[in-house]
C-alpha atoms as a PDB file:
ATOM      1  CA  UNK A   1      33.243  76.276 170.200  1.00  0.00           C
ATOM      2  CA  UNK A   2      30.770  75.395 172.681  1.00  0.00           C
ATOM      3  CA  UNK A   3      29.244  72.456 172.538  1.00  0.00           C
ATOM      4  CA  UNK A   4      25.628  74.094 172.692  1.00  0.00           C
ATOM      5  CA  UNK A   5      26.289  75.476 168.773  1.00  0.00           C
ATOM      6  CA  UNK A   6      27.146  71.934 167.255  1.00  0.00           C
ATOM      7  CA  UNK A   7      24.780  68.866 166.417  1.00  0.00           C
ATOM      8  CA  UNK A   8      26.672  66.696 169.044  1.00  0.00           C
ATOM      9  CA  UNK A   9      24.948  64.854 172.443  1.00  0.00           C
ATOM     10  CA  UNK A  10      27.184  66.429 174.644  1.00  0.00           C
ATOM     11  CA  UNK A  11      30.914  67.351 175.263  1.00  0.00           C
ATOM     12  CA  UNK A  12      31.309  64.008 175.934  1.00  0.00           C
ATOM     13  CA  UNK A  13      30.426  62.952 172.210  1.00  0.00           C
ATOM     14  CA  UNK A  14      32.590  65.783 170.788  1.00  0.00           C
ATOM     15  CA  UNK A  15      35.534  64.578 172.612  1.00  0.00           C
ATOM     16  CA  UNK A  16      35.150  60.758 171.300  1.00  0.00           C
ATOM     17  CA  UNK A  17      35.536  62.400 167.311  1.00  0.00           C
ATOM     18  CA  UNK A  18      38.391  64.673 167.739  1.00  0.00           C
ATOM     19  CA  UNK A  19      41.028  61.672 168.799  1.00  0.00           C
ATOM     20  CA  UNK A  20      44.481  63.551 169.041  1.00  0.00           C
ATOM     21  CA  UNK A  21      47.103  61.992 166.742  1.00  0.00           C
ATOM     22  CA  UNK A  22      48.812  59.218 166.933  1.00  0.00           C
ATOM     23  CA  UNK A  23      52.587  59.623 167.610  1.00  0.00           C
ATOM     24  CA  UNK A  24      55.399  59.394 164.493  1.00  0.00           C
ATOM     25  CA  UNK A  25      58.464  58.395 165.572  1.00  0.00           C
ATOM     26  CA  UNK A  26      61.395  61.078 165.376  1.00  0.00           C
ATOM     27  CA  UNK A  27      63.905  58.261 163.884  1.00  0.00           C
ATOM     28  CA  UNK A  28      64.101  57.640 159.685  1.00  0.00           C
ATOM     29  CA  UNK A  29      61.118  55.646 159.021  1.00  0.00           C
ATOM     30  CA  UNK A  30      63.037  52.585 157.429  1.00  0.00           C
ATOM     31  CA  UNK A  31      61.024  49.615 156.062  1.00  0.00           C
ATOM     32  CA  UNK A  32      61.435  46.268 154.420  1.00  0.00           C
ATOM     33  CA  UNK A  33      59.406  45.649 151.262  1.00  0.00           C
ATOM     34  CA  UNK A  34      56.765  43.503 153.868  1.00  0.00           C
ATOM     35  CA  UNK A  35      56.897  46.526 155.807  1.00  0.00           C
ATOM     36  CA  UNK A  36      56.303  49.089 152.904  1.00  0.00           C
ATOM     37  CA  UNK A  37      52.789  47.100 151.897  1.00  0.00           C
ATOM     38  CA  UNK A  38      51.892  46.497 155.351  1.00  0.00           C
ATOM     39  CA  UNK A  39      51.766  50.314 155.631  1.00  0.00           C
ATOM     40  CA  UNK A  40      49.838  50.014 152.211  1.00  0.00           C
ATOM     41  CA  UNK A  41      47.268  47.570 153.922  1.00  0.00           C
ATOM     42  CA  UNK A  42      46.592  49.181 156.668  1.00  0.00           C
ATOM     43  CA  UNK A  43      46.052  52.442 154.580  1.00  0.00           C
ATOM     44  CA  UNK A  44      43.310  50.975 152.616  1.00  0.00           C
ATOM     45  CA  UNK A  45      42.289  49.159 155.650  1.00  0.00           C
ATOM     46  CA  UNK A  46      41.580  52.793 157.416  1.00  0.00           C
ATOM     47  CA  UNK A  47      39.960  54.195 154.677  1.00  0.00           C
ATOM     48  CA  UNK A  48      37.852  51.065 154.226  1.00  0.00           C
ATOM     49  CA  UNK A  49      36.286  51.928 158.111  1.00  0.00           C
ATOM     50  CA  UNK A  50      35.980  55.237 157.105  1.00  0.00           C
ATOM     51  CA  UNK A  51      33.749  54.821 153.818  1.00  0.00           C
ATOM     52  CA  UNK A  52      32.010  52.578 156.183  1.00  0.00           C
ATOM     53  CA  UNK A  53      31.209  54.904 158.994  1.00  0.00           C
ATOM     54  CA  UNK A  54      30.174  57.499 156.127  1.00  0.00           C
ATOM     55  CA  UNK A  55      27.373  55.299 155.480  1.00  0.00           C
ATOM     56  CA  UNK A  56      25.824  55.969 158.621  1.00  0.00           C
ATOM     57  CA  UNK A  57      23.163  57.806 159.292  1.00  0.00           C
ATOM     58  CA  UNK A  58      23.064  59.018 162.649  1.00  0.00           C
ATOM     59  CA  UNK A  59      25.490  62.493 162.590  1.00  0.00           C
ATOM     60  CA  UNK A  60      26.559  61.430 166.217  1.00  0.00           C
ATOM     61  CA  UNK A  61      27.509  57.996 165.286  1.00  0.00           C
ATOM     62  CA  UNK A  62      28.694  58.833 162.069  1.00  0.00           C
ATOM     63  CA  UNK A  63      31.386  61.024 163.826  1.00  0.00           C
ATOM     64  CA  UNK A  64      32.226  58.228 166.578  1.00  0.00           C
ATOM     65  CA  UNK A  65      32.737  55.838 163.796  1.00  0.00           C
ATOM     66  CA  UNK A  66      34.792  57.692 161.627  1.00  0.00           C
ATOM     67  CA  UNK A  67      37.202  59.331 164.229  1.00  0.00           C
ATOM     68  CA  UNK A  68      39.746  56.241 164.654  1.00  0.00           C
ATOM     69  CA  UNK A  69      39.877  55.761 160.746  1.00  0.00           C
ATOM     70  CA  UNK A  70      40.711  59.159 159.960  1.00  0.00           C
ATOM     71  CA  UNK A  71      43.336  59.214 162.483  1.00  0.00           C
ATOM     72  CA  UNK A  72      44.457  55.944 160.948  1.00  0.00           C
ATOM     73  CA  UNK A  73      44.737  57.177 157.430  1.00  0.00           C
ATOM     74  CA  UNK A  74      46.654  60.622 158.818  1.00  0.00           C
ATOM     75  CA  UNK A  75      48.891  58.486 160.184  1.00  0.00           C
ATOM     76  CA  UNK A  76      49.647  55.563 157.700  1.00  0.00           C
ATOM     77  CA  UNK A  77      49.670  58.323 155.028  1.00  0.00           C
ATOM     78  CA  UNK A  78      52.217  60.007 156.590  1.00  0.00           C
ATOM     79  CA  UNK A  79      54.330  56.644 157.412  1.00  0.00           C
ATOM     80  CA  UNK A  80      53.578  56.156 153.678  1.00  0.00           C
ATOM     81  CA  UNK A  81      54.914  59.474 152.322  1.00  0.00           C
ATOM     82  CA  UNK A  82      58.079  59.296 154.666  1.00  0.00           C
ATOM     83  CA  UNK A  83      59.215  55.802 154.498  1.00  0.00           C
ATOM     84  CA  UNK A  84      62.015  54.889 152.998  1.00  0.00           C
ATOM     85  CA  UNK A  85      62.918  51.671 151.214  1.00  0.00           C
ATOM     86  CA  UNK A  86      65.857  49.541 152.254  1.00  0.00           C
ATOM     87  CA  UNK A  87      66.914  46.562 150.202  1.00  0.00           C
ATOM     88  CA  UNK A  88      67.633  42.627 151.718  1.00  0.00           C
ATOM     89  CA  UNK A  89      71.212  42.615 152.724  1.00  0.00           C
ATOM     90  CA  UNK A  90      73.161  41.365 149.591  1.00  0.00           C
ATOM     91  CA  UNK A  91      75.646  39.547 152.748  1.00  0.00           C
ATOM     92  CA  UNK A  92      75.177  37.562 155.623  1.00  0.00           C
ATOM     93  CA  UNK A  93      78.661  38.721 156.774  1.00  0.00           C
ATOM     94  CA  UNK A  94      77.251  41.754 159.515  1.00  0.00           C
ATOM     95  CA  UNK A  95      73.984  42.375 160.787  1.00  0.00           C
ATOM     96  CA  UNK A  96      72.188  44.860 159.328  1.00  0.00           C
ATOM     97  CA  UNK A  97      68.467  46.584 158.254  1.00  0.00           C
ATOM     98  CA  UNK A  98      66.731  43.401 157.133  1.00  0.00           C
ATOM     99  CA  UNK A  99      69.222  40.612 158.508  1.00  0.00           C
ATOM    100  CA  UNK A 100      67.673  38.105 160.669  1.00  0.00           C
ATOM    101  CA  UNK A 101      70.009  37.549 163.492  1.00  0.00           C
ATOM    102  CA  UNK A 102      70.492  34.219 166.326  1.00  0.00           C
ATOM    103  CA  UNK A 103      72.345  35.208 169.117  1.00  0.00           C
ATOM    104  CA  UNK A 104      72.460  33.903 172.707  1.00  0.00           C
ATOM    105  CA  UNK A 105      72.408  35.648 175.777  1.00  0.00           C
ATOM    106  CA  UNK A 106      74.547  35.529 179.332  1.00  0.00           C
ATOM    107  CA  UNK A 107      71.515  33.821 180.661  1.00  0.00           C
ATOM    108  CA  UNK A 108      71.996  30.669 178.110  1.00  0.00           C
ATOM    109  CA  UNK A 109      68.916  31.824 176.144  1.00  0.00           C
ATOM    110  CA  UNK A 110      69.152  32.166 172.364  1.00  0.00           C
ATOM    111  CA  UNK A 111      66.928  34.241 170.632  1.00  0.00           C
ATOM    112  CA  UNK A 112      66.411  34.722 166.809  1.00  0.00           C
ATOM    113  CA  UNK A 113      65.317  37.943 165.317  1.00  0.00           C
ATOM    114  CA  UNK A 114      64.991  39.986 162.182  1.00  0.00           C
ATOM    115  CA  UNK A 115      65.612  44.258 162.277  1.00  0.00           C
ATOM    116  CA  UNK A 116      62.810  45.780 160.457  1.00  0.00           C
ATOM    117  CA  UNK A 117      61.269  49.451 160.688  1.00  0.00           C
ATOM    118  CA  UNK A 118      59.257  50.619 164.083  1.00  0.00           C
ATOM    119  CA  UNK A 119      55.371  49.837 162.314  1.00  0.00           C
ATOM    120  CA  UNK A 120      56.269  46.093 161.706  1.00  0.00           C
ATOM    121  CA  UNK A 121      58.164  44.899 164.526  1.00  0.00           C
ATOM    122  CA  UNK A 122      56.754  42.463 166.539  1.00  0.00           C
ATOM    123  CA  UNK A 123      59.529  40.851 169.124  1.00  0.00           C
ATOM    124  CA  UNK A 124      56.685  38.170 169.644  1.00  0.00           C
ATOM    125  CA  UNK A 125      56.452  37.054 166.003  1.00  0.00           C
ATOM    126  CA  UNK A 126      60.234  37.351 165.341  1.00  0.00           C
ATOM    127  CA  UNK A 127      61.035  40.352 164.272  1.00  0.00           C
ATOM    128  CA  UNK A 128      62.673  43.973 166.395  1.00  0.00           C
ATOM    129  CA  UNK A 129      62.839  47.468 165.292  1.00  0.00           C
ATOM    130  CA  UNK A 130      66.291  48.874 164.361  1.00  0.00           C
ATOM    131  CA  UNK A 131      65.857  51.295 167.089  1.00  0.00           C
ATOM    132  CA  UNK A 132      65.297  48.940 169.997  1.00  0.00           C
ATOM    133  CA  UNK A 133      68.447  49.129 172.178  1.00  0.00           C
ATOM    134  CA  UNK A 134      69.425  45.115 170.992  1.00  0.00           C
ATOM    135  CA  UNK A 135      69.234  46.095 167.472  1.00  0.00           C
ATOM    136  CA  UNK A 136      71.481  48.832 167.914  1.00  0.00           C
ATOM    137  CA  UNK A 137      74.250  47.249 169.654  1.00  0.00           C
ATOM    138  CA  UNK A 138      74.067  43.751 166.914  1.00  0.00           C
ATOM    139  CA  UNK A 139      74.542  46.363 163.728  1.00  0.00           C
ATOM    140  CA  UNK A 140      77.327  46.287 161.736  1.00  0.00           C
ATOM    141  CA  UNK A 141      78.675  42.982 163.995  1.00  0.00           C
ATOM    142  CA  UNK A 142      79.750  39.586 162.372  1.00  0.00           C
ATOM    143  CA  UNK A 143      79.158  35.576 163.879  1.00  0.00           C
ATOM    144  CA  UNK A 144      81.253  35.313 166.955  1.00  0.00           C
ATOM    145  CA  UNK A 145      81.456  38.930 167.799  1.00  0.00           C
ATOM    146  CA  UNK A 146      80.277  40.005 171.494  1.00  0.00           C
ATOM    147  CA  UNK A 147      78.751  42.989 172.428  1.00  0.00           C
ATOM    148  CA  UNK A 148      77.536  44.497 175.799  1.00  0.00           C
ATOM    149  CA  UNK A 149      78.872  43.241 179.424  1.00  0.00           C
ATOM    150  CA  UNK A 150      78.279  41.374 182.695  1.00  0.00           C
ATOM    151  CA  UNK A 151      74.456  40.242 182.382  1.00  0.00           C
ATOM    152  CA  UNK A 152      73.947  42.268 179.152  1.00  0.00           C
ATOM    153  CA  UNK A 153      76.348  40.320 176.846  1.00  0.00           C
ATOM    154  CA  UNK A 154      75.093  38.959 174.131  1.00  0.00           C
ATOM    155  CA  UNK A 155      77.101  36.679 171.046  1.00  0.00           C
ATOM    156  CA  UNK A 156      76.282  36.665 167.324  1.00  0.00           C
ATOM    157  CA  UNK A 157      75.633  33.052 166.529  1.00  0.00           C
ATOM    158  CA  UNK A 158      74.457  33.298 163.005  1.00  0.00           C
ATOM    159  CA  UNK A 159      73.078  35.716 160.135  1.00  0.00           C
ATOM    160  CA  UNK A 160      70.516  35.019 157.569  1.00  0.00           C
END
């Protein structure tokens, strides 16, 4: 529709309300218990702006205000409705969802992380999503095992 038939300032305006999506991962959306009501947070978080922006007046503003929320809440909803639950490990014996890992690389560098789901990892606060390329090749390995080569290698040194 052209933008002569709506209330907006320009095309400009229109273009700042109709934010496109923001992208869902193709993998299984798998999430810790944190990461299950950090999804729940940010939910109510999104539809917290929203109410907000509803209160408004200005039509123009309004719609500038409420575009990031609802694209929040279409996509937290939809990380809500798909995610799916994984327990703590019950063993520290292999890595897996939920283990917090110490290994040290080729380099001499040892790093500690734990494998969550894609919305709550954070590399810089500790944690990496099961779908990051380290993750991958640490799953399913026990304390001593090596994995990768050359300046890739990296050694399970513990698993909590």
């Amino acid at each position: 529709m052209s933008v002569a038939f709506t209330k907006e300032e320009s095309a400009e305006t229109a273009s700042e309300t109709l934010l496109p999506d923001r992208p869902i991962s193709p993998h299984p959306n798998l999430v810790t218990e944190a990461g299950l009501q950090a999804l729940q947070s940010q939910l109510h978080l999104a539809r917290e702006a929203y109410e907000a922006a509803q209160a408004v007046d200005d039509v123009n503003e309004k719609r500038r205000q409420s575009a990031v929320p609802l694209r929040d809440i279409r996509y937290f909803g939809e990380r809500l409705r798909t995610a799916q639950l994984v327990p703590n490990p019950v063993s520290n014996d292999v890595v897996a969802f939920g283990s917090t890992v110490t290994f040290s690389r080729a380099d001499g560098r040892v790093q500690t992380y734990r494998i969550v789901g894609e919305d709550e990892a954070d590399p810089k606060a500790g944690s990496i999503s099961f779908v990051s390329p380290v993750a991958k090749s640490l799953m399913g390995k026990a304390v001593g095992d090596v994995v990768g080569t050359g300046a890739q290698e990296i050694e399970v040194l513990a698993i909590a």
